[in-house]
C-alpha atoms as a PDB file:
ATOM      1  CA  UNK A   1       0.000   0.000   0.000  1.00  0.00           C
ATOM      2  CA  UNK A   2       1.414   3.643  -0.972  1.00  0.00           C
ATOM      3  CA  UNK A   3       2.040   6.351   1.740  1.00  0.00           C
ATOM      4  CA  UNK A   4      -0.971   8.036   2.149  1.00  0.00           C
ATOM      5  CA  UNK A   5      -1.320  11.323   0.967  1.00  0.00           C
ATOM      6  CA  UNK A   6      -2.613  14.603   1.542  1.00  0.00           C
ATOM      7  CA  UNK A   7      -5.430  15.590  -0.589  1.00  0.00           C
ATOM      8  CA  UNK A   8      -6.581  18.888  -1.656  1.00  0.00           C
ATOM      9  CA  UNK A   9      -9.677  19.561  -3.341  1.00  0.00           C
ATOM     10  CA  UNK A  10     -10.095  22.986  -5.361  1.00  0.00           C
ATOM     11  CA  UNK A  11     -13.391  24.415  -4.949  1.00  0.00           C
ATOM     12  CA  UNK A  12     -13.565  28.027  -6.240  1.00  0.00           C
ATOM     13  CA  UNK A  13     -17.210  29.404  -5.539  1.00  0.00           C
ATOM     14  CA  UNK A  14     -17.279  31.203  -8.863  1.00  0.00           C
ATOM     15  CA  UNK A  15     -17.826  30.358 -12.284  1.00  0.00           C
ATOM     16  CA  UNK A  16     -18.522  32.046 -15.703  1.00  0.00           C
ATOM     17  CA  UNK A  17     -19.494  28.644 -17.778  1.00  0.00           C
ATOM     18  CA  UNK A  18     -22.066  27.460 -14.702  1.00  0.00           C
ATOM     19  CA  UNK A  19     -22.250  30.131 -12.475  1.00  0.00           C
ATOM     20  CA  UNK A  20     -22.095  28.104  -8.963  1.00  0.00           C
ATOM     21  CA  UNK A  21     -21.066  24.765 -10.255  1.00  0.00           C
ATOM     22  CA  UNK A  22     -19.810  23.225  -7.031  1.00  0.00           C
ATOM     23  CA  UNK A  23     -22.239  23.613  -5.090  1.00  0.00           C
ATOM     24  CA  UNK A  24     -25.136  22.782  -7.333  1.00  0.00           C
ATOM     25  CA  UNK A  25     -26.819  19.979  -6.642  1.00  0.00           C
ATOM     26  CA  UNK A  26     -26.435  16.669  -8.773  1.00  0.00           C
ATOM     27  CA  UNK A  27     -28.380  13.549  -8.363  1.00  0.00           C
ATOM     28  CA  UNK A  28     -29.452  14.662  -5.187  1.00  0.00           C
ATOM     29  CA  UNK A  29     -26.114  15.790  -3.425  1.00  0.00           C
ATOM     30  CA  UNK A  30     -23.663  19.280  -4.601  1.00  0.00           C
ATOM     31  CA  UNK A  31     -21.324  18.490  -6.819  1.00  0.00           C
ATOM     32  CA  UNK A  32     -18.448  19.014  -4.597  1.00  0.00           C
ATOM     33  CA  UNK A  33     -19.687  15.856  -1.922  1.00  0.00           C
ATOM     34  CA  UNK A  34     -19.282  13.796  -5.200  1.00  0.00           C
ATOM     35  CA  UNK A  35     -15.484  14.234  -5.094  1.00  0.00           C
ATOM     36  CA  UNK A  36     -15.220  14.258  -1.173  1.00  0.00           C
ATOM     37  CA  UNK A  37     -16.769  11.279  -1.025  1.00  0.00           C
ATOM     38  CA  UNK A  38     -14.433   9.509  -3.410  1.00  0.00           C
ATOM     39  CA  UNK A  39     -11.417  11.119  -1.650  1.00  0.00           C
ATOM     40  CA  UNK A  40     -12.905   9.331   1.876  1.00  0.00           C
ATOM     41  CA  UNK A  41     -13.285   6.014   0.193  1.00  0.00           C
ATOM     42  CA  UNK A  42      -9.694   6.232  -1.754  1.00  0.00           C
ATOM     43  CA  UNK A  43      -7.495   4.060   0.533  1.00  0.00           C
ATOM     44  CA  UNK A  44      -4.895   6.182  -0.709  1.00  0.00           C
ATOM     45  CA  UNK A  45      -6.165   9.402   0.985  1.00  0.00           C
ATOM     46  CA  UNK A  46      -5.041  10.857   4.513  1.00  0.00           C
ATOM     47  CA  UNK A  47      -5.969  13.985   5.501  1.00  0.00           C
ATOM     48  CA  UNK A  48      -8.480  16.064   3.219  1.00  0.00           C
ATOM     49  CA  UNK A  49      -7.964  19.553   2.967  1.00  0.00           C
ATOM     50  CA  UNK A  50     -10.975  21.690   1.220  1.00  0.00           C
ATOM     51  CA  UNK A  51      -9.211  25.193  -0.470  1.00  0.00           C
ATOM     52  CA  UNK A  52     -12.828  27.631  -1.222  1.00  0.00           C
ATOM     53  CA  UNK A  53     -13.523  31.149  -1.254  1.00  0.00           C
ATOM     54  CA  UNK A  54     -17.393  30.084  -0.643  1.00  0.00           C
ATOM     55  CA  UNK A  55     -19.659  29.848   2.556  1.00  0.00           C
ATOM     56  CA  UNK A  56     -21.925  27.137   1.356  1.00  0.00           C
ATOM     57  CA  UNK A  57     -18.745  24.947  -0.225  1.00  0.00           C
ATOM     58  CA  UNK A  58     -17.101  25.972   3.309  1.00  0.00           C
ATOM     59  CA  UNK A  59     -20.404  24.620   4.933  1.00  0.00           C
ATOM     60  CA  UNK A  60     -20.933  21.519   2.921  1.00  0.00           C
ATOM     61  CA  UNK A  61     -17.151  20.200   3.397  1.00  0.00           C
ATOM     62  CA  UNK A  62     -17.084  20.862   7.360  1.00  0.00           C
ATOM     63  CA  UNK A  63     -20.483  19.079   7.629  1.00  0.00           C
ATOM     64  CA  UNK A  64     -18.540  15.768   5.588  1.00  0.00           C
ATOM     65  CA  UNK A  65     -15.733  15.773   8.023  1.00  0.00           C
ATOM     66  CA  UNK A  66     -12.881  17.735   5.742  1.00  0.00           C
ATOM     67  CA  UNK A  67     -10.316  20.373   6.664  1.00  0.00           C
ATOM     68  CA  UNK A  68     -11.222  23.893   5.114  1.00  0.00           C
ATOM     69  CA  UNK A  69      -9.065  26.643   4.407  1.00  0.00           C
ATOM     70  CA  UNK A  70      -9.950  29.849   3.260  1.00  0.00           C
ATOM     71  CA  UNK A  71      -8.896  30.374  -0.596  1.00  0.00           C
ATOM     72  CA  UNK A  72      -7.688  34.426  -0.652  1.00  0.00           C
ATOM     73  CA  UNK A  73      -9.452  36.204  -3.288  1.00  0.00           C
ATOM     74  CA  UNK A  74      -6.489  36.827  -5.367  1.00  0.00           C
ATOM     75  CA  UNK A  75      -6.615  32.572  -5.564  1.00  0.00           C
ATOM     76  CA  UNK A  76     -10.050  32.103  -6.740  1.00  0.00           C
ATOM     77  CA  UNK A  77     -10.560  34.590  -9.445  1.00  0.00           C
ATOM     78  CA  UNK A  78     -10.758  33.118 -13.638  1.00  0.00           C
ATOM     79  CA  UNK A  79      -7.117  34.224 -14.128  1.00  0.00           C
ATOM     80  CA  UNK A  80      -5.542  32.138 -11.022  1.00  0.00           C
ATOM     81  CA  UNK A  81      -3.783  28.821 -11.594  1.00  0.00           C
ATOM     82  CA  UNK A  82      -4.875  25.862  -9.561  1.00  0.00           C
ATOM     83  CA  UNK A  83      -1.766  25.345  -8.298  1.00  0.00           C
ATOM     84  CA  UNK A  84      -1.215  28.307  -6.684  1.00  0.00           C
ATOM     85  CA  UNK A  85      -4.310  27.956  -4.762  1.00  0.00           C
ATOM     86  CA  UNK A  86      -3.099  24.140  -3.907  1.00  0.00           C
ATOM     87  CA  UNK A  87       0.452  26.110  -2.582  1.00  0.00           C
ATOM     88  CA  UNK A  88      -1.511  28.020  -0.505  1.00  0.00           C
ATOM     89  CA  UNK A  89      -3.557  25.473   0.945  1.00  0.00           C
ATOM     90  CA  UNK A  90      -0.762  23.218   2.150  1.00  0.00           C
ATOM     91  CA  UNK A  91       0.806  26.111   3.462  1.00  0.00           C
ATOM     92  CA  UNK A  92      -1.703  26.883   5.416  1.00  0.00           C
ATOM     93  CA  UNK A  93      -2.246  22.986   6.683  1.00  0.00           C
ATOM     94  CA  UNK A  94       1.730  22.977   7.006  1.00  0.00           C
ATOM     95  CA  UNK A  95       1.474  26.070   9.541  1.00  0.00           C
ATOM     96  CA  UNK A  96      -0.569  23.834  12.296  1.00  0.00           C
ATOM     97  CA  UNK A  97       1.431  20.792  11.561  1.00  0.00           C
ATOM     98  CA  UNK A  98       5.000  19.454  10.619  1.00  0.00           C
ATOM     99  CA  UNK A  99       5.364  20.036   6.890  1.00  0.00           C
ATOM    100  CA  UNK A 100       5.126  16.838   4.683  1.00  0.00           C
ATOM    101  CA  UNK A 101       8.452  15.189   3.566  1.00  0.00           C
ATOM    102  CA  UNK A 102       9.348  16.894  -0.098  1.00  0.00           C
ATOM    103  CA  UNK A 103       8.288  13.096  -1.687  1.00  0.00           C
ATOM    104  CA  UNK A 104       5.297  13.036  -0.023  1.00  0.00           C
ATOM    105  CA  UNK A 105       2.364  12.165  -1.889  1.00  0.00           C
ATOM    106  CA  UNK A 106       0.094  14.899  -2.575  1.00  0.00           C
ATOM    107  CA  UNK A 107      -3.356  14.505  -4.870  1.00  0.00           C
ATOM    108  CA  UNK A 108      -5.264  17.443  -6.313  1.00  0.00           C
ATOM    109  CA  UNK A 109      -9.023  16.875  -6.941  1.00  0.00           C
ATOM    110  CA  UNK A 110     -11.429  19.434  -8.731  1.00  0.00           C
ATOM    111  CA  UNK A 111     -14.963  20.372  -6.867  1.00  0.00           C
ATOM    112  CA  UNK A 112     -16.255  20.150 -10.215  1.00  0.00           C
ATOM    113  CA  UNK A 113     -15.850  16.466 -11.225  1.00  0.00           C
ATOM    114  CA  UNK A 114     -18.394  14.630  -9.805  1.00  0.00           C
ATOM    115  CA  UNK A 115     -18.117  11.166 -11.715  1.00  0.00           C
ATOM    116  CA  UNK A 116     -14.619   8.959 -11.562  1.00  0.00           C
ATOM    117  CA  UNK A 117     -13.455   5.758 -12.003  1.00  0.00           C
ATOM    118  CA  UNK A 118     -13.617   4.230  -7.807  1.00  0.00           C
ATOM    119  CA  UNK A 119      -9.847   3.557  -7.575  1.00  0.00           C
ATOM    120  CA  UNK A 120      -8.759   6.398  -9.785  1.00  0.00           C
ATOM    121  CA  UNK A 121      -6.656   8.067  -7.368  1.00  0.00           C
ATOM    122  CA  UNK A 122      -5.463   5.396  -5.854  1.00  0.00           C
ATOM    123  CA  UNK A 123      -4.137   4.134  -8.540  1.00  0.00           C
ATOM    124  CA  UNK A 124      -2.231   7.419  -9.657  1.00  0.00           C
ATOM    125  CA  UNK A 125      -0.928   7.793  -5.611  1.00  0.00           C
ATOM    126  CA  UNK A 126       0.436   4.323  -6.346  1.00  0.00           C
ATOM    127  CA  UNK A 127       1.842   4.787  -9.582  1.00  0.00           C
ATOM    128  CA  UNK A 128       3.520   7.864  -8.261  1.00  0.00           C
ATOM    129  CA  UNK A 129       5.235   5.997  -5.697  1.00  0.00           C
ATOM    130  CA  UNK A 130       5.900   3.166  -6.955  1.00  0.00           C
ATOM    131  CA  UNK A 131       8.317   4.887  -9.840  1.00  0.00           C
ATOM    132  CA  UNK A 132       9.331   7.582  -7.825  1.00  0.00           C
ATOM    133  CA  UNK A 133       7.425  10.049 -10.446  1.00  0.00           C
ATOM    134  CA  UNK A 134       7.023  13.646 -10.256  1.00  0.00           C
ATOM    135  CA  UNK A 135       3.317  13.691 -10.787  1.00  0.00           C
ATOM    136  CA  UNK A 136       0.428  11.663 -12.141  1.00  0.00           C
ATOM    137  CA  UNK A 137      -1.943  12.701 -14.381  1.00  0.00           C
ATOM    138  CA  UNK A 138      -5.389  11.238 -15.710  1.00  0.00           C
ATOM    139  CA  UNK A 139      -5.831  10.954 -19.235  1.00  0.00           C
ATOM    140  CA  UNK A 140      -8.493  10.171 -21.270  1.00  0.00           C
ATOM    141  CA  UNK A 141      -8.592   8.701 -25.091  1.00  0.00           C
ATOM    142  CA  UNK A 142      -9.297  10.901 -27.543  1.00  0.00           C
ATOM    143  CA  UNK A 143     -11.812   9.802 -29.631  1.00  0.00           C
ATOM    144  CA  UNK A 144     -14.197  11.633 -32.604  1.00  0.00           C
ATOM    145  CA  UNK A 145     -12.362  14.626 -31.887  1.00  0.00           C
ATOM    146  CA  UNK A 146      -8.596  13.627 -32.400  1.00  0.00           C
ATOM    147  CA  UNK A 147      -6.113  16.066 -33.361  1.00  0.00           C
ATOM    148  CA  UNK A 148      -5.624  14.647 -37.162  1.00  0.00           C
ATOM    149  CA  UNK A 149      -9.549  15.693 -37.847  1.00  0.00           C
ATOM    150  CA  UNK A 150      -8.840  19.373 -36.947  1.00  0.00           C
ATOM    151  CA  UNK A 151      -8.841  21.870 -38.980  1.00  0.00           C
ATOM    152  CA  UNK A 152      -8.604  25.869 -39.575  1.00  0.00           C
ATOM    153  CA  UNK A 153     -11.539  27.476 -40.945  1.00  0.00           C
ATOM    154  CA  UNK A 154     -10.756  30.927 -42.329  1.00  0.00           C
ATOM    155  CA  UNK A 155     -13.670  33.229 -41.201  1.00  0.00           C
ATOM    156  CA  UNK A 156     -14.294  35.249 -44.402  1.00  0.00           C
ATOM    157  CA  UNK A 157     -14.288  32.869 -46.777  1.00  0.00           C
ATOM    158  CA  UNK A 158     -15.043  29.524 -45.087  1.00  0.00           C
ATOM    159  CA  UNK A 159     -11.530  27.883 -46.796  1.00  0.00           C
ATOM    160  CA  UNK A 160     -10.874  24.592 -44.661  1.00  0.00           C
ATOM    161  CA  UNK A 161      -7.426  23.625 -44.560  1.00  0.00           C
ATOM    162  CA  UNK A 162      -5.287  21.390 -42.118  1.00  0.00           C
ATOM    163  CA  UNK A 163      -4.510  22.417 -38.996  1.00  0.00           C
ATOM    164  CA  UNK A 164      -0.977  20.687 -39.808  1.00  0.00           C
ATOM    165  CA  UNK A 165       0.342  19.296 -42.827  1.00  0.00           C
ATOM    166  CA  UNK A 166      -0.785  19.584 -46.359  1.00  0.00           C
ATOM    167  CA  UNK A 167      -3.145  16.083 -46.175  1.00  0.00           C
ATOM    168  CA  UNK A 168      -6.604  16.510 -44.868  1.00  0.00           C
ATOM    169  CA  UNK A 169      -7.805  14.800 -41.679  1.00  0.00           C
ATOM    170  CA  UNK A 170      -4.014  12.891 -42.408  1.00  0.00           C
ATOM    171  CA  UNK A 171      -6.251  10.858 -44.867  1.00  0.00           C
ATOM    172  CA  UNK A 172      -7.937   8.779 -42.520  1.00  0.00           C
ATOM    173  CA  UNK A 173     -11.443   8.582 -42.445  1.00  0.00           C
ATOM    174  CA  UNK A 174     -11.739   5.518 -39.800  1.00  0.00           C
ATOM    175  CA  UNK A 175     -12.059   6.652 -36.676  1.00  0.00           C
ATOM    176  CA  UNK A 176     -10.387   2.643 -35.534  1.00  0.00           C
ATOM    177  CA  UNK A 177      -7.462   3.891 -37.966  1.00  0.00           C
ATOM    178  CA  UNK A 178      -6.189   6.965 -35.897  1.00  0.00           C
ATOM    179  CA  UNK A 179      -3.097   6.474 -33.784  1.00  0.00           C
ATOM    180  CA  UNK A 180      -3.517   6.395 -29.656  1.00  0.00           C
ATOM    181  CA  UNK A 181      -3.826  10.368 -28.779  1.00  0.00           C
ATOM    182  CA  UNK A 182      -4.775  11.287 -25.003  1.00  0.00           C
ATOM    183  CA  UNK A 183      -6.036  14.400 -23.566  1.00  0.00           C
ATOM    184  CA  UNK A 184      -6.356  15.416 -19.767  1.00  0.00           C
ATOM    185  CA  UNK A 185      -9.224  14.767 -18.081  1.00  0.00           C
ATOM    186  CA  UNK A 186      -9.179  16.425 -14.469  1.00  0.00           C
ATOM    187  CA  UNK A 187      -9.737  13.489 -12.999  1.00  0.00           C
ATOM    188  CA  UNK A 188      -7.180  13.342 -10.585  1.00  0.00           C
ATOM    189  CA  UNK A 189      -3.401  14.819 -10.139  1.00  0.00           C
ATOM    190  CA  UNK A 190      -0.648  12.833  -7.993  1.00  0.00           C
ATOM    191  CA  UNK A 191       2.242  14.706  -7.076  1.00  0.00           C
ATOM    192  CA  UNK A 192       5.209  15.281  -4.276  1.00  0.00           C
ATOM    193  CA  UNK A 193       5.307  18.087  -2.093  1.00  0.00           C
ATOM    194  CA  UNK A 194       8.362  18.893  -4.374  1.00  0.00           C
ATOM    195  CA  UNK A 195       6.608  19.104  -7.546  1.00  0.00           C
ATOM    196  CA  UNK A 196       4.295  21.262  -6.257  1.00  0.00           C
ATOM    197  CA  UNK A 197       6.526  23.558  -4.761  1.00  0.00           C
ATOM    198  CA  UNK A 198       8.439  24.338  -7.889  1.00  0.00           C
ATOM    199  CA  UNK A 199      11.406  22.420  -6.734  1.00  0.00           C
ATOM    200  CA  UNK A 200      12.158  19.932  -9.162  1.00  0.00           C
ATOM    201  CA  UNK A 201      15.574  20.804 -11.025  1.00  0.00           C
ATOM    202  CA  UNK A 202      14.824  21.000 -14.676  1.00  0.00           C
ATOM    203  CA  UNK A 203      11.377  21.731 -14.493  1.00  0.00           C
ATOM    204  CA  UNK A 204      10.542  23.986 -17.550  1.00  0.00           C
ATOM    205  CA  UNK A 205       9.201  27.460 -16.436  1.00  0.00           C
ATOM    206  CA  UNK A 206       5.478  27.967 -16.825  1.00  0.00           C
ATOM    207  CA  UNK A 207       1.729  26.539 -16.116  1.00  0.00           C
ATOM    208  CA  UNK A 208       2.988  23.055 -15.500  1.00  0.00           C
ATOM    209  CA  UNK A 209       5.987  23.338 -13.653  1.00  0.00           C
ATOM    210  CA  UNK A 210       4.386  22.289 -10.863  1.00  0.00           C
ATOM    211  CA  UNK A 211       3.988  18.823 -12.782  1.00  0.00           C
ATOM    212  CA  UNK A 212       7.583  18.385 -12.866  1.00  0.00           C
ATOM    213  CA  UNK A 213       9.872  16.385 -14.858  1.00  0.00           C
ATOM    214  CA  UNK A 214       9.040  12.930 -15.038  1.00  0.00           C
ATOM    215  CA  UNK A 215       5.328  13.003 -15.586  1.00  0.00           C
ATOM    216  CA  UNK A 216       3.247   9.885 -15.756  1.00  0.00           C
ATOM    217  CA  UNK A 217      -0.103   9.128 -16.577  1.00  0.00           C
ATOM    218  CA  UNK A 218      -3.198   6.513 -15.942  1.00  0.00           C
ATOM    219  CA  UNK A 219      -5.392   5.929 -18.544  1.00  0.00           C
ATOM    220  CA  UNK A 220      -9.097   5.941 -18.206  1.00  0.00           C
ATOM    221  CA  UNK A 221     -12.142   5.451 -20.696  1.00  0.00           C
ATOM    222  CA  UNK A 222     -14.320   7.774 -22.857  1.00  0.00           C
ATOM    223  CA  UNK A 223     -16.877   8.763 -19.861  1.00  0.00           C
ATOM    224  CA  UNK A 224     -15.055   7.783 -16.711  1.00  0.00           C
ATOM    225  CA  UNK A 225     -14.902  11.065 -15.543  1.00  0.00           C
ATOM    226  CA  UNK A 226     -16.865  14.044 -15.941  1.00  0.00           C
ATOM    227  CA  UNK A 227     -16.354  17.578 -15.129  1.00  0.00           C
ATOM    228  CA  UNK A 228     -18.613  20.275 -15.179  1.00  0.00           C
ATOM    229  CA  UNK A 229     -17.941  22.751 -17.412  1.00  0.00           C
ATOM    230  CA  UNK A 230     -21.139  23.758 -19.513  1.00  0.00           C
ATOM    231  CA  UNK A 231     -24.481  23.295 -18.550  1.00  0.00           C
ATOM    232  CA  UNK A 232     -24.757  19.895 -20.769  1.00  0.00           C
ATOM    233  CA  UNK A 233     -22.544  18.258 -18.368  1.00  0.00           C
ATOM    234  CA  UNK A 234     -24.481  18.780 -15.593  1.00  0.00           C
ATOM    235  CA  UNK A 235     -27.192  17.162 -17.236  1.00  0.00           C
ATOM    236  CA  UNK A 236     -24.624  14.325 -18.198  1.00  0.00           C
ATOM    237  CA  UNK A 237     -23.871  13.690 -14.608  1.00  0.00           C
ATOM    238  CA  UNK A 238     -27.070  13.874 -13.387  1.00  0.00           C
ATOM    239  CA  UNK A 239     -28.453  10.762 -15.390  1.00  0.00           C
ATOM    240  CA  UNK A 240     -25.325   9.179 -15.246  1.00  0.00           C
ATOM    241  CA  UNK A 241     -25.311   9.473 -11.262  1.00  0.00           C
ATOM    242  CA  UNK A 242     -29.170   8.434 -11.425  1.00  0.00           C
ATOM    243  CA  UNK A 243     -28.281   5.319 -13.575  1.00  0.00           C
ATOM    244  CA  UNK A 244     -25.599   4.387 -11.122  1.00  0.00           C
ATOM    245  CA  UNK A 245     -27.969   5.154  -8.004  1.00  0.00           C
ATOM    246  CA  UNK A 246     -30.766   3.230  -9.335  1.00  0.00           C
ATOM    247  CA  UNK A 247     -28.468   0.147 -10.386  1.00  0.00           C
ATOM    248  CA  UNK A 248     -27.546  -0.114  -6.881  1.00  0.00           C
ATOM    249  CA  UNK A 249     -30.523   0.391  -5.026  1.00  0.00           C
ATOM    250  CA  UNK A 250     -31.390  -2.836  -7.564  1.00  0.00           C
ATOM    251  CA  UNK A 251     -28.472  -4.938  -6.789  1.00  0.00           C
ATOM    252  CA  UNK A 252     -28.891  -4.179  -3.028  1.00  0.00           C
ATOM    253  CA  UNK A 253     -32.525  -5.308  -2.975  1.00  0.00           C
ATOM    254  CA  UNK A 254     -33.411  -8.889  -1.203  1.00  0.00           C
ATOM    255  CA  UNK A 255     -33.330 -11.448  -3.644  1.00  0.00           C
ATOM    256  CA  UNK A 256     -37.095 -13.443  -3.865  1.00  0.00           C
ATOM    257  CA  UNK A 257     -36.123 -17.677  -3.501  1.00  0.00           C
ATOM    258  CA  UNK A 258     -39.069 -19.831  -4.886  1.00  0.00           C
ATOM    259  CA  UNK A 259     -40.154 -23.098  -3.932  1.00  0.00           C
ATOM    260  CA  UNK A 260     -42.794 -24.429  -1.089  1.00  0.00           C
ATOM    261  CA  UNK A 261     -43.401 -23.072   1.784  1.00  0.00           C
END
């Protein structure tokens, strides 16, 4: 079993694409419980630290039993990077406790994912250990719209050309034809205290330093995870959450034996 480690979970109370995503409610709970309760049933998870600029968010992750810490206003507005506001919050855990080895494990979880895979971060905190990694990252496959189908469309005149190359859509047509191509899914981060300090020595400057050097990845499928970020996905989640409710509630009932009695 990894170390485990100290999980953060981003949950800004703004939001321009659904204003008040993380607290909105989805198949009967807000959003945000969605990802709390998969951080309290990773095996993989210690502590759980909540980083929000919200009252309600603040509200709903004290009543589930997880550390909050106030995210500064600076932190939670459109143009902040989430891992500043993750810096901030284990700073402000580290000041009421002995700061975390620099491998320590570390996950970062967004308030607005309500649907993953049940061992998804476990499996990246373990893959992160196990090879010594700077950071984890899920992935998911790319499917209908791979990079080889884009295109540029020029806005007078409509002209469609490649968005690479001289071949259209790389002349496939097959969507089983393209080559393996993987896009990030917000699923779930693993990384060390290091990593997310900056501290790793060769680290390129820029959004993803934080990630490191050696950066790994777990794989998931199309529709593992979802995060809210239009109003279609919350209507995504909802039936998928219903579906998954309502299967259970199925498999849980008493089973009905025949025979005499």
């Amino acid at each position: 079993m990894s170390r485990p480690a100290l999980c953060i979970i981003l949950a800004r109370a703004g939001s321009k694409g659904v204003p008040g995503k993380n607290a909105r409610p989805i198949a009967g709970r807000p959003c945000i419980a969605w990802t709390i309760a998969h951080a309290q049933s990773s095996r993989n998870v210690g502590p759980i630290i909540v980083s929000t600029d919200g009252d309600e968010l603040a509200r709903i992750s004290r009543d589930a039993g997880t550390i909050v810490t106030p995210r500064p206003a600076p932190l939670a507005s459109d143009t902040a990077t989430v891992d500043d506001a993750a810096r901030d919050a284990l700073a402000q855990y580290e000041a009421s406790t002995t700061p975390l080895a620099d491998d320590a494990p570390i996950v970062l979880l967004y308030a607005n994912v309500p649907i993953r895979p049940p061992t998804l971060t476990d499996d990246a905190v373990e893959l992160l250990t196990r090879t010594r990694c700077d950071s984890v990252q899920s992935y998911a496959r790319v499917g209908k719209h791979h990079p080889w189908w884009t295109v540029r469309v020029d806005d007078a005149s409509g002209h469609v050309r490649p968005w690479e190359g001289d071949v259209l859509y790389h002349n496939v047509f097959r969507r089983q034809d393209l080559p393996p191509a993987f896009v990030p899914d917000g699923g779930v981060v693993a990384l060390t205290r290091r990593a997310l300090l900056r501290h790793v020595p060769g680290a390129s400057p820029g959004p993803h330093q934080f990630l490191g050097v050696d950066r790994r990845a777990v794989i998931t499928r199309e529709g593992e995870v979802v995060d809210i970020d239009s109003p279609i996905d919350l209507y995504v989640a909802e039936a998928m959450l219903r579906d998954a409710i309502a299967a259970q509630a199925h498999d849980a009932r008493p089973s009905i034996s025949g025979g005499a009695h």
